[in-house]
Each structure stands twice: as structure tokens, then as C-alpha cells.
PDB file of N, CA and C in Angstrom:
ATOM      1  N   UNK A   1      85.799  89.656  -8.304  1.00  0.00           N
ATOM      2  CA  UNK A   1      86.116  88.244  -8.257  1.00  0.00           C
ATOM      3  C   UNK A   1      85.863  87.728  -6.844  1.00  0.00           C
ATOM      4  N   UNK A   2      85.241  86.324  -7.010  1.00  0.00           N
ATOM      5  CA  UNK A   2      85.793  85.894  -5.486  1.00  0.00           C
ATOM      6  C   UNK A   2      86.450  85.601  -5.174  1.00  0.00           C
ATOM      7  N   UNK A   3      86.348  85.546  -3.441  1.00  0.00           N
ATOM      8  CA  UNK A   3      87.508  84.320  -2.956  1.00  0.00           C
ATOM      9  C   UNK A   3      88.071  83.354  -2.232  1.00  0.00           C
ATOM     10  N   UNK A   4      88.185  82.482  -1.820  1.00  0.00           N
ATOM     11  CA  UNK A   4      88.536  81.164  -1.566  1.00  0.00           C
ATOM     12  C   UNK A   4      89.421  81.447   0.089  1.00  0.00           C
ATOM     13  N   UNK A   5      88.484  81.106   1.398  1.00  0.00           N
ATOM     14  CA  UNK A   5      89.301  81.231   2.379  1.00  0.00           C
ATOM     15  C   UNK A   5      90.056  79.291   2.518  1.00  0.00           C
ATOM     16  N   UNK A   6      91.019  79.493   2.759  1.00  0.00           N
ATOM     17  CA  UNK A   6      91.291  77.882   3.289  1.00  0.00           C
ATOM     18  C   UNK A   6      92.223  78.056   4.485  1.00  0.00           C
ATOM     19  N   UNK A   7      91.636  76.639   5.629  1.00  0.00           N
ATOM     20  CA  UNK A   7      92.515  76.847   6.704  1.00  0.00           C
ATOM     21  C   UNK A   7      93.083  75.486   6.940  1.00  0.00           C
ATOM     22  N   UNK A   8      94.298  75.780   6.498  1.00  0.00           N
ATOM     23  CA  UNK A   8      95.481  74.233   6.461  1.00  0.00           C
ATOM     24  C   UNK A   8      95.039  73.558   8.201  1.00  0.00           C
ATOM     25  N   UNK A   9      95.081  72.905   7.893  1.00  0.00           N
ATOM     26  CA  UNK A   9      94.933  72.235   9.356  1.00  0.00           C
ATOM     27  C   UNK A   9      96.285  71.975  10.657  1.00  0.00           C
ATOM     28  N   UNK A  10      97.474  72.024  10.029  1.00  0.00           N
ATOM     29  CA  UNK A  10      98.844  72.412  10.687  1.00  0.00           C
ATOM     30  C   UNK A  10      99.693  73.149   9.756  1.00  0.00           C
ATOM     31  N   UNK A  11     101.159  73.609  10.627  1.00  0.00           N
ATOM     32  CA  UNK A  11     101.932  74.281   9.560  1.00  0.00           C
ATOM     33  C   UNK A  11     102.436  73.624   8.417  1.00  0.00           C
ATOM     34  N   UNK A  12     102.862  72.119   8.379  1.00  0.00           N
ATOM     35  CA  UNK A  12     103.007  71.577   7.217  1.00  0.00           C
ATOM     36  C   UNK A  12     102.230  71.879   6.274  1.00  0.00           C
ATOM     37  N   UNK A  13     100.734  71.704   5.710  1.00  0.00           N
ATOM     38  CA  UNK A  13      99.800  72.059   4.858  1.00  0.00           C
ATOM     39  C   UNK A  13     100.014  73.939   4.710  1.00  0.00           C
ATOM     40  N   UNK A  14     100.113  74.059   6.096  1.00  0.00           N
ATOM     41  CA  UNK A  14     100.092  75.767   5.507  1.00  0.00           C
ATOM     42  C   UNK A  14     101.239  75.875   4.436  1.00  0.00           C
ATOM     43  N   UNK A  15     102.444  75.458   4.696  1.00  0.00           N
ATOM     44  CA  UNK A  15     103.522  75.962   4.015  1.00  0.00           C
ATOM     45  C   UNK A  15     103.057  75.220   2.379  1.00  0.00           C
ATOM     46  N   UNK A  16     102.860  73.942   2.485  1.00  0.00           N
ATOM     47  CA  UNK A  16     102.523  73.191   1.102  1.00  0.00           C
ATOM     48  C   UNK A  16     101.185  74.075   0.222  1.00  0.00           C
ATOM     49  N   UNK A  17     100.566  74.598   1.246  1.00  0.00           N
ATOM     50  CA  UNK A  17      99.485  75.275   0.162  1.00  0.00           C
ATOM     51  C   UNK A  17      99.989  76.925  -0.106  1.00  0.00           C
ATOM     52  N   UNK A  18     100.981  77.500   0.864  1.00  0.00           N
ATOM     53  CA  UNK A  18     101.099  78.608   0.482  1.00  0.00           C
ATOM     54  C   UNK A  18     102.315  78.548  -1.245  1.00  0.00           C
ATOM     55  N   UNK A  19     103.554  77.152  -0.473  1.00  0.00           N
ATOM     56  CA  UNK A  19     104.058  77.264  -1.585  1.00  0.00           C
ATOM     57  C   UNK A  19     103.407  76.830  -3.249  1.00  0.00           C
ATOM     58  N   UNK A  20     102.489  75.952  -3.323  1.00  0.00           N
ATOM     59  CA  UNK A  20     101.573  75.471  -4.136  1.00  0.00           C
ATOM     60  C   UNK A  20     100.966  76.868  -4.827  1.00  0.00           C
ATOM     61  N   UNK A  21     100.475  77.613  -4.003  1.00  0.00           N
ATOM     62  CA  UNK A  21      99.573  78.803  -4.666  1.00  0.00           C
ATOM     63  C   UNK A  21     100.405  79.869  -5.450  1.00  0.00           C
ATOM     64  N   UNK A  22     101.887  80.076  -4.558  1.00  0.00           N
ATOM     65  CA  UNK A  22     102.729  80.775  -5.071  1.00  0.00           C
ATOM     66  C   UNK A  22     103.052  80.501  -6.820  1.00  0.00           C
ATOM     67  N   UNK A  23     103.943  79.278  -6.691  1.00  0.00           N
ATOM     68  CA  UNK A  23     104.206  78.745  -7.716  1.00  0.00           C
ATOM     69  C   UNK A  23     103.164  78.590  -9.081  1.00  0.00           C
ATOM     70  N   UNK A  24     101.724  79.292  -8.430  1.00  0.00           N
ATOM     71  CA  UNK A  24     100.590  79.345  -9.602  1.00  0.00           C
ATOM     72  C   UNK A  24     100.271  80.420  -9.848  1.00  0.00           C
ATOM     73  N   UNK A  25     101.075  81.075  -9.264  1.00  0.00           N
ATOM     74  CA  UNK A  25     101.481  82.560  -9.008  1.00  0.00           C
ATOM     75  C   UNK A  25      99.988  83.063  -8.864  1.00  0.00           C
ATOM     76  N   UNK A  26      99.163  82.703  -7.819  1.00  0.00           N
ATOM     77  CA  UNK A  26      97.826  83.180  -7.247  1.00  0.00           C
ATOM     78  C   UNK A  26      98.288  84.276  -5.896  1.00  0.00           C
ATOM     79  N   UNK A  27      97.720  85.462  -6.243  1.00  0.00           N
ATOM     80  CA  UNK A  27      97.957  85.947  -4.997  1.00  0.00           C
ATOM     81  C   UNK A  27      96.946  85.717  -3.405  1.00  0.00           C
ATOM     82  N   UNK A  28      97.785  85.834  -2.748  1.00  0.00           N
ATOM     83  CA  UNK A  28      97.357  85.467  -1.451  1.00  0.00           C
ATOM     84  C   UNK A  28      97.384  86.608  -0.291  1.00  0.00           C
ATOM     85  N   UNK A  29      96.476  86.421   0.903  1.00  0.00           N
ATOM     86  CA  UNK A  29      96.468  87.601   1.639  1.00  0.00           C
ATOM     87  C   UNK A  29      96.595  86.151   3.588  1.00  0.00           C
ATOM     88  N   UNK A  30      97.468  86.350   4.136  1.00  0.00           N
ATOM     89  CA  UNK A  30      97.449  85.739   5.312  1.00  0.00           C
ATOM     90  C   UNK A  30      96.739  86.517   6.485  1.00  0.00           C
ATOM     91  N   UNK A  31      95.715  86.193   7.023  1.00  0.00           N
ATOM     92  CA  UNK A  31      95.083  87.013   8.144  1.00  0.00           C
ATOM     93  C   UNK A  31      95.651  86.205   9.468  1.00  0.00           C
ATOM     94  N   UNK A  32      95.574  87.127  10.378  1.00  0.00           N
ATOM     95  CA  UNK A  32      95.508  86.779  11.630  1.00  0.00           C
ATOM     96  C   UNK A  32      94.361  86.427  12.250  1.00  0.00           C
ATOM     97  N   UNK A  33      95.058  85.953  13.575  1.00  0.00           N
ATOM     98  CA  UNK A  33      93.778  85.230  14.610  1.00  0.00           C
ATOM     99  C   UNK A  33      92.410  86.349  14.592  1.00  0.00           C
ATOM    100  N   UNK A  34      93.423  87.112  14.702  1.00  0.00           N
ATOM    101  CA  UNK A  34      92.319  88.467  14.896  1.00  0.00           C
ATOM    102  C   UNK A  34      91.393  88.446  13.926  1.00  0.00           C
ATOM    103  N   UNK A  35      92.186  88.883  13.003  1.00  0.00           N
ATOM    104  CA  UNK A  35      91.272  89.118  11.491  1.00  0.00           C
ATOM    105  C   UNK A  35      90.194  88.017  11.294  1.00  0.00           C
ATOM    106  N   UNK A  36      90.734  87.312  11.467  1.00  0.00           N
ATOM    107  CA  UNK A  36      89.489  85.692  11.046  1.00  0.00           C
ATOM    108  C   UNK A  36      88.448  86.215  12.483  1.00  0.00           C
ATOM    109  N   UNK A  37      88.645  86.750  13.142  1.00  0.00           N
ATOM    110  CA  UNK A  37      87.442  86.892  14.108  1.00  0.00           C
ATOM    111  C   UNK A  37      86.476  88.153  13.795  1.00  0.00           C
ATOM    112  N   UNK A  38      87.612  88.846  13.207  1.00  0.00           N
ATOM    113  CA  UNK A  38      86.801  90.010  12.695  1.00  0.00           C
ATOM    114  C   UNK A  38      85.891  89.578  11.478  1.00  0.00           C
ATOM    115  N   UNK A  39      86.367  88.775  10.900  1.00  0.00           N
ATOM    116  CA  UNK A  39      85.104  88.108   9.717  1.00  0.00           C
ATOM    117  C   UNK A  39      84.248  87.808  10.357  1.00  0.00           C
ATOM    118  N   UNK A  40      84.203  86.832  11.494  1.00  0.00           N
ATOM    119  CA  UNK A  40      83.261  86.379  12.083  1.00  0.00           C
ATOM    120  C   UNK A  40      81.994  87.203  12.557  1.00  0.00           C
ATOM    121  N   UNK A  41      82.570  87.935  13.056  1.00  0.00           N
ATOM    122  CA  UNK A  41      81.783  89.012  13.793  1.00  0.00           C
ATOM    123  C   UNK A  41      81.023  90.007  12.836  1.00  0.00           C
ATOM    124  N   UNK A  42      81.516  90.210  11.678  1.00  0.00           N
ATOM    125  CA  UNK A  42      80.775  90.692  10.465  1.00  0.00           C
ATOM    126  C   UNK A  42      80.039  90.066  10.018  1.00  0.00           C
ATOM    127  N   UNK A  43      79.952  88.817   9.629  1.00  0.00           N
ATOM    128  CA  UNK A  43      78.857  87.671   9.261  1.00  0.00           C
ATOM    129  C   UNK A  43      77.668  87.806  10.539  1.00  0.00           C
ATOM    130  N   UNK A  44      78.478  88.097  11.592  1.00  0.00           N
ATOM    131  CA  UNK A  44      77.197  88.164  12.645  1.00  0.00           C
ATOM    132  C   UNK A  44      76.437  88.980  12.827  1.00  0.00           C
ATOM    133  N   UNK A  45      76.977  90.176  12.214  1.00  0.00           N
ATOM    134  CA  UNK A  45      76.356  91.512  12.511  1.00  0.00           C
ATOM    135  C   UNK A  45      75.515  91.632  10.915  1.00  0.00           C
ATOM    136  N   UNK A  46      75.367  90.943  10.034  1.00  0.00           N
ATOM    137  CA  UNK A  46      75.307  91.015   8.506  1.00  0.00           C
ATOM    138  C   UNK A  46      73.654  90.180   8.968  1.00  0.00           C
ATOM    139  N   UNK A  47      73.788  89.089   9.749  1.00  0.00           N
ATOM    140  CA  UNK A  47      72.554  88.221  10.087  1.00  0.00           C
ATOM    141  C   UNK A  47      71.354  88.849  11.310  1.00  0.00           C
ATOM    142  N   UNK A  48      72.082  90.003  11.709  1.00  0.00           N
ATOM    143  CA  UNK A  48      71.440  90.771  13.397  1.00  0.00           C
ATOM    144  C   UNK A  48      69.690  91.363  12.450  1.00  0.00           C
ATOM    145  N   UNK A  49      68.994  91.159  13.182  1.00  0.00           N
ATOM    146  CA  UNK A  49      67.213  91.459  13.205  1.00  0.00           C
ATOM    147  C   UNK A  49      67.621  93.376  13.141  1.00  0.00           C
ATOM    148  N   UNK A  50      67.375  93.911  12.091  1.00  0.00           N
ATOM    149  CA  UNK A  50      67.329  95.727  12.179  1.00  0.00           C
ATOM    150  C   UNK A  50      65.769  96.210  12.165  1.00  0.00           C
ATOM    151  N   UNK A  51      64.520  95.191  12.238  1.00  0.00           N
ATOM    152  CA  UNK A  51      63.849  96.098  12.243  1.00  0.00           C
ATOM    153  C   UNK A  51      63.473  95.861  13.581  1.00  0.00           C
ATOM    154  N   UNK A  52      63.916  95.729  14.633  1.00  0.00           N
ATOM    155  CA  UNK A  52      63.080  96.121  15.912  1.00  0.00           C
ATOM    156  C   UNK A  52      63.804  97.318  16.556  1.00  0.00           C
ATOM    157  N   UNK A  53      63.117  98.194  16.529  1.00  0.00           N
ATOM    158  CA  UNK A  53      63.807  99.531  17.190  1.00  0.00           C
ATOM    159  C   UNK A  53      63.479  99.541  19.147  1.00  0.00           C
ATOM    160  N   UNK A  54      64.931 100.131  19.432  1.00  0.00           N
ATOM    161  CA  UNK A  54      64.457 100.491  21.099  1.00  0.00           C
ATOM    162  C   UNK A  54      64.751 101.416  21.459  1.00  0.00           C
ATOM    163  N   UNK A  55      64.159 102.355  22.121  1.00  0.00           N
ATOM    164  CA  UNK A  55      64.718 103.706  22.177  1.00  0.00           C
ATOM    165  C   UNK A  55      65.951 104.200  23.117  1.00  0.00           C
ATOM    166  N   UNK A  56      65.781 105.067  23.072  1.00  0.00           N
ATOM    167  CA  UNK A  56      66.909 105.585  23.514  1.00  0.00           C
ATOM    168  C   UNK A  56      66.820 105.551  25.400  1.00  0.00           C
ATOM    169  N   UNK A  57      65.898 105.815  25.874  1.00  0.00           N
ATOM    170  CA  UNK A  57      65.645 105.731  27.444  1.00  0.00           C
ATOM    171  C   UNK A  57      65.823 104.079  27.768  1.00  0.00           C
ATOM    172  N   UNK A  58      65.448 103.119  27.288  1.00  0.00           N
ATOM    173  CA  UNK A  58      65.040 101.725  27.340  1.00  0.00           C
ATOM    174  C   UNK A  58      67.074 101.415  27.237  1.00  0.00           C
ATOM    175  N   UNK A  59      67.911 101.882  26.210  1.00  0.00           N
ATOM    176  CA  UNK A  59      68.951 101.652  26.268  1.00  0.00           C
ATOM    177  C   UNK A  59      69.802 102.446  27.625  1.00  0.00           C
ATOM    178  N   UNK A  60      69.367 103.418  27.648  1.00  0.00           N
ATOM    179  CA  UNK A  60      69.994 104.184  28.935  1.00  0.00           C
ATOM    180  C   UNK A  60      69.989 103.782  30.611  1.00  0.00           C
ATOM    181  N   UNK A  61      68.644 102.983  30.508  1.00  0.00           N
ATOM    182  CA  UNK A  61      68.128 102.573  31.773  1.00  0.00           C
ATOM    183  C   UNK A  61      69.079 101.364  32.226  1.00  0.00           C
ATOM    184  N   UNK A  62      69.176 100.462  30.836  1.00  0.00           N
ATOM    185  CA  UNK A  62      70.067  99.101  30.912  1.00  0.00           C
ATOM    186  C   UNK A  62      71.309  99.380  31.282  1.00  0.00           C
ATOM    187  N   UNK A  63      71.773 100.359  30.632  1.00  0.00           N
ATOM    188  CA  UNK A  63      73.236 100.742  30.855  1.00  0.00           C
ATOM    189  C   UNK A  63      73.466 100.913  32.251  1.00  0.00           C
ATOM    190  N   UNK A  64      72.641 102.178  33.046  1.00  0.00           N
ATOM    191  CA  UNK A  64      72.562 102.443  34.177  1.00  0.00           C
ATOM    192  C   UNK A  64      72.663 101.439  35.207  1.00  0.00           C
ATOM    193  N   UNK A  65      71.800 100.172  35.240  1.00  0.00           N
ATOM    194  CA  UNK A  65      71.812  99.368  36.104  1.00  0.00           C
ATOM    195  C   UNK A  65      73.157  98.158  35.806  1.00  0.00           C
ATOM    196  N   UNK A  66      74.153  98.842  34.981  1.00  0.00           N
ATOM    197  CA  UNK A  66      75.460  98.046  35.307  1.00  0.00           C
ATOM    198  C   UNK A  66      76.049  99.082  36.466  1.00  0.00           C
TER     199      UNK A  66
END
């Protein structure tokens, strides 16, 4: 199934849509700041270019000159 992210815009709406969903007895999952970034960052990594390869010296060299 899918599913439906929504982000209340203050705590009033949060509480009105959490109690709303309850009462439709839909279950719900609350993420944190975190978590919503961790989506983010998965969508980003889901869109990243995989076919250009670089080797392994070319990554080592970069590293080095931090």
C-alpha cells in the first residue's frame, strides 16, 4: 500500500489531523526532524549518476589533499 506524508503547518493542525486520523482509526507513524532528513537524503541518493566510475587512486589522492 501507499502512503500519504502530510506536514501540518503548526501544532494546532498537527493535533487536528492526528486526532482526525485516529478517530478513522488510520494508522500513523510520527517521524522526526531527523527522519524527514533521512528521506531526503534517500531521494537524493535514489537520483545520484552510478554510471561514472572513479577509481580508487583518483579517490585517495582527493582525500589526501584534505
Amino acid at each position: 500500500m501507499q502512503a500519504i506524508i502530510i506536514s501540518p503547518k503548526d501544532k494546532k493542525e498537527f493535533v487536528f489531523i492526528s486526532e482526525l486520523l485516529k478517530k478513522m482509526e488510520i494508522k500513523t507513524k510520527i517521524f522526526s526532524e531527523e527522519e524527514k532528513e533521512d528521506f531526503g537524503l534517500i531521494e537524493l541518493m535514489k537520483k545520484v549518476d552510478r554510471t561514472k566510475k572513479v577509481s580508487r587512486e583518483k579517490i585517495m589522492s582527493k582525500l589526501e589533499m584534505k
